[in-house]
C-alpha atoms as a PDB file:
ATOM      1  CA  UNK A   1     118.477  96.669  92.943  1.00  0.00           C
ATOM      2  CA  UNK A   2     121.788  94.487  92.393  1.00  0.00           C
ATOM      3  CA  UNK A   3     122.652  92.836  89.228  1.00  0.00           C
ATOM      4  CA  UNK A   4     120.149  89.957  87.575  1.00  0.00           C
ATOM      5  CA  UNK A   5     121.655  86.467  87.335  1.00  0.00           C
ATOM      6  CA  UNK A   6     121.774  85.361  83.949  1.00  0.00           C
ATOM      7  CA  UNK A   7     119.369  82.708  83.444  1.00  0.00           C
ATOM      8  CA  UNK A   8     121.163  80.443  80.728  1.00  0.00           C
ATOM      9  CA  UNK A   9     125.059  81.309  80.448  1.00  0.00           C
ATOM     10  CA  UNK A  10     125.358  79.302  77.216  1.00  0.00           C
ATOM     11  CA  UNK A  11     122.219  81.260  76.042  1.00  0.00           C
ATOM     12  CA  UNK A  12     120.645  78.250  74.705  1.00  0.00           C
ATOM     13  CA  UNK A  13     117.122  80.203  75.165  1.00  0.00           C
ATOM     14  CA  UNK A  14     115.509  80.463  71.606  1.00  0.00           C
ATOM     15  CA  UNK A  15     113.590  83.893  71.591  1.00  0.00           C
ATOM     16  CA  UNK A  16     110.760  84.271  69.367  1.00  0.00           C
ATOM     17  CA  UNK A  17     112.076  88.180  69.059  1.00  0.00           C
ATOM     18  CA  UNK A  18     114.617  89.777  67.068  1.00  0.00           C
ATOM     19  CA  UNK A  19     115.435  93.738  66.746  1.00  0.00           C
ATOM     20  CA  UNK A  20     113.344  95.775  64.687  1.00  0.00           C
ATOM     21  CA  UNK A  21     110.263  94.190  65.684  1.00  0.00           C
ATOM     22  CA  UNK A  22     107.222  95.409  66.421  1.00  0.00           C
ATOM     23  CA  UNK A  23     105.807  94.039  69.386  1.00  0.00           C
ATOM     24  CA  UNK A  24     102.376  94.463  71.961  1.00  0.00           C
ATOM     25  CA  UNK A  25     103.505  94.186  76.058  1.00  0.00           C
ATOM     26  CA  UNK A  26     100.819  91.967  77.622  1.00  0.00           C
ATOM     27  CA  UNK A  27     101.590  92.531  80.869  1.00  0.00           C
ATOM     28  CA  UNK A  28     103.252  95.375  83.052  1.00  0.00           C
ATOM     29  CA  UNK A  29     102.549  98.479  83.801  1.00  0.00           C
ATOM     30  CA  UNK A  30     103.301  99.477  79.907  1.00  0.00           C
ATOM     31  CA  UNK A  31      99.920  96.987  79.386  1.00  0.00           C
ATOM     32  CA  UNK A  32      98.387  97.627  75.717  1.00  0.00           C
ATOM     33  CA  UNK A  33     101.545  99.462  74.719  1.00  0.00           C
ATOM     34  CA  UNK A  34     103.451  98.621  70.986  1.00  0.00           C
ATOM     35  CA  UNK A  35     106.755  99.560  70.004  1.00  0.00           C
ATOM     36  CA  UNK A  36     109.889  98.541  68.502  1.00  0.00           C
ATOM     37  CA  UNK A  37     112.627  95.804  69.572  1.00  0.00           C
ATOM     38  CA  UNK A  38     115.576  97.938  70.515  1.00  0.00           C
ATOM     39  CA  UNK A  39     117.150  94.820  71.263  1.00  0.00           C
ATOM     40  CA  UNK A  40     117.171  91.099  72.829  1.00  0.00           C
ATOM     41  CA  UNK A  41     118.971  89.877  75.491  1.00  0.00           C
ATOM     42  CA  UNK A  42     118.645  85.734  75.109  1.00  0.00           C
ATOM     43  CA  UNK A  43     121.145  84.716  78.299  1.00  0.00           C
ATOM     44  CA  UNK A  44     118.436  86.729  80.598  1.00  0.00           C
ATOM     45  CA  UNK A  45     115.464  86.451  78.674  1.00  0.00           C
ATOM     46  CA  UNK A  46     114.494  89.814  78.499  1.00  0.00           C
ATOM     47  CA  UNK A  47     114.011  92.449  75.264  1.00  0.00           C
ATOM     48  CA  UNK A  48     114.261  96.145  75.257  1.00  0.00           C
ATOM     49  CA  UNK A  49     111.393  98.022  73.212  1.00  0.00           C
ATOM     50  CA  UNK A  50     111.398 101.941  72.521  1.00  0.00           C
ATOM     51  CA  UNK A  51     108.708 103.915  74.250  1.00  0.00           C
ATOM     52  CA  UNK A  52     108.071 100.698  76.720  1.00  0.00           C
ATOM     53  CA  UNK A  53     108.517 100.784  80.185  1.00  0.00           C
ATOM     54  CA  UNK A  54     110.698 103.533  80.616  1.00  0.00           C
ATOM     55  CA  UNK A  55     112.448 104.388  83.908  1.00  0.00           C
ATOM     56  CA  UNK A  56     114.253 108.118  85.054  1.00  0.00           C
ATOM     57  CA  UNK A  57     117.774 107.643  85.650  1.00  0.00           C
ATOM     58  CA  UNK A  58     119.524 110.665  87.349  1.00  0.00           C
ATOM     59  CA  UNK A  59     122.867 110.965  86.096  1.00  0.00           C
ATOM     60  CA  UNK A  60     125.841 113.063  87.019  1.00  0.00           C
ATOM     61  CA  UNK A  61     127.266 115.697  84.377  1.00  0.00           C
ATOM     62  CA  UNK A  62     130.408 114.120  83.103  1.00  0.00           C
ATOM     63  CA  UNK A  63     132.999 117.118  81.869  1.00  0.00           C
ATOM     64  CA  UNK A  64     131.391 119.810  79.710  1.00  0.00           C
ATOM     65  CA  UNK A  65     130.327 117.323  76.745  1.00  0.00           C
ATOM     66  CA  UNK A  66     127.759 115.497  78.678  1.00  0.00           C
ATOM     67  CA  UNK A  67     124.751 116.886  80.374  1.00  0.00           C
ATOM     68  CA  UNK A  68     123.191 115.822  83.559  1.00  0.00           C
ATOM     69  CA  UNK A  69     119.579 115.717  85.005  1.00  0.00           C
ATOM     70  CA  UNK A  70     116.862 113.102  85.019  1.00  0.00           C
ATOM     71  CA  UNK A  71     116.948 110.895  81.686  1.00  0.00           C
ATOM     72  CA  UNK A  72     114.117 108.709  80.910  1.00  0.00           C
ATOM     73  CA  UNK A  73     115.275 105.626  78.966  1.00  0.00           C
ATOM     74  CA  UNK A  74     113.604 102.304  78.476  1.00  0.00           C
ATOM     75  CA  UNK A  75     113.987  98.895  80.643  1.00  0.00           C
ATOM     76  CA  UNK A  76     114.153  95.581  79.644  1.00  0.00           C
ATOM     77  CA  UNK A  77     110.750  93.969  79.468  1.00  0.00           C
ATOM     78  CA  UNK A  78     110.702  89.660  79.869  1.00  0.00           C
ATOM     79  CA  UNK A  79     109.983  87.996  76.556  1.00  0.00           C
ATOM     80  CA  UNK A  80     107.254  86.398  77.840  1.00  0.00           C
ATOM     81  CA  UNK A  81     105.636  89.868  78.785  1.00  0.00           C
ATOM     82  CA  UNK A  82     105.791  90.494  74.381  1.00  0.00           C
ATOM     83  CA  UNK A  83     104.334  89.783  71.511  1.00  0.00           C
ATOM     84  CA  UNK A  84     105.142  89.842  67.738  1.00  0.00           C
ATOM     85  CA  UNK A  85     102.889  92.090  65.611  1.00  0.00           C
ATOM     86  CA  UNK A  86     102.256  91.260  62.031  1.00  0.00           C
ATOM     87  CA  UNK A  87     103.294  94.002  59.335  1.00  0.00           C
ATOM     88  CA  UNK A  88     100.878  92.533  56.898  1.00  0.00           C
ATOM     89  CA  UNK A  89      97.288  91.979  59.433  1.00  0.00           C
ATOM     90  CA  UNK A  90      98.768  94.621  61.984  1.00  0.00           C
ATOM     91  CA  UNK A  91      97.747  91.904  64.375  1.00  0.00           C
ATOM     92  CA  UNK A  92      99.417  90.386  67.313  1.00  0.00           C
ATOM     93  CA  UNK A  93     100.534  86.573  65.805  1.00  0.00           C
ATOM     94  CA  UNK A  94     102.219  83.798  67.548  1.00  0.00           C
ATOM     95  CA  UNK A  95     105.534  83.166  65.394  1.00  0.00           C
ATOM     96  CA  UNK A  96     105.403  79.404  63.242  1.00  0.00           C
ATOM     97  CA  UNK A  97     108.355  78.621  61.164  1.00  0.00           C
ATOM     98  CA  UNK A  98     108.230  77.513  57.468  1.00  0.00           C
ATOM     99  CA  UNK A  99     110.361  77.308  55.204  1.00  0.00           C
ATOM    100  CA  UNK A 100     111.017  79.509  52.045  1.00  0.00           C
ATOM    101  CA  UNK A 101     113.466  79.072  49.472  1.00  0.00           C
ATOM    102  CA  UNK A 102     115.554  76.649  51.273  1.00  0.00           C
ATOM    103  CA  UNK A 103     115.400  78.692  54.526  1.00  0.00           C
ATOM    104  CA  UNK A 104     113.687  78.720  57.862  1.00  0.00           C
ATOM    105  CA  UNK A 105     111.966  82.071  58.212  1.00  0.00           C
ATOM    106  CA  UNK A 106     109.614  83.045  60.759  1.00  0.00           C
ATOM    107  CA  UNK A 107     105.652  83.881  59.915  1.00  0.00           C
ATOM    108  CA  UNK A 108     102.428  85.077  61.050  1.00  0.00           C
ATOM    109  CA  UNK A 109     100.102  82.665  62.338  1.00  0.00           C
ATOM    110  CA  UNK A 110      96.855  84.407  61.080  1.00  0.00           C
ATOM    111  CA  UNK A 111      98.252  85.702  57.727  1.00  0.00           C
ATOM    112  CA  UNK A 112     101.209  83.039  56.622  1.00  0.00           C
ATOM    113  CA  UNK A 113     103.144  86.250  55.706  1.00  0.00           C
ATOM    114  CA  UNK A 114     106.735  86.610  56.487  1.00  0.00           C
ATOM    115  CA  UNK A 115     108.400  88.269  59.870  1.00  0.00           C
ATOM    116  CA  UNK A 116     111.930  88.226  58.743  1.00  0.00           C
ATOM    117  CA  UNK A 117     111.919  89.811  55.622  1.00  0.00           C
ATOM    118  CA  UNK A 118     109.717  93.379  56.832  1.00  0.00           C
ATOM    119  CA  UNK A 119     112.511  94.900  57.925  1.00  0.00           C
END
């Protein structure tokens, strides 16, 4: 597979995801699976989430400090594919913004309680 294009160069996509999330794949052969944001790639609209869609990657021993063999590591998954999970229903939520304090924080939809500050 060659290189993806980026999709917005000034990365003017707004992603609904940030890292340290936990998040449900809706679609994908990882289907049904959570996990947490490793992190977010906004120019190509795609996130990377631990445990999710992981792909074997044979690598080459490189001197004595680094071993070789088949490594399974994670791929990026499209945003669109993910959804936010609430730490205080455990549910999957669309993200609203309120504000709080003066700021703009994100929040469940179900529960009203805050995404940002859980982490």
């Amino acid at each position: 597979m060659g290189q993806m294009r980026k999709r917005h160069v000034t990365a003017t996509f707004k992603v609904h995801l940030k890292k340290g999330d936990e998040v449900l794949v809706l679609a994908g052969r990882s289907n049904g699976e959570r996990g947490k944001v490793l992190n977010v790639d906004p120019q190509r609209e795609r996130a990377t989430v631990d445990g999710v869609n992981m792909i074997t990657k044979h690598q080459k021993p490189m001197g004595q400090a680094q071993q070789g063999g088949r490594i399974e590591k994670p791929a990026p998954v499209h945003v669109s594919n993910l959804m936010v999970c609430c730490p205080g229903c455990a549910k999957p939520t669309r993200v609203i913004h309120k504000e709080e304090a003066g700021k703009k924080v994100r929040a469940c939809k179900h529960c009203g309680a805050t995404l940002d500050a859980a982490k």
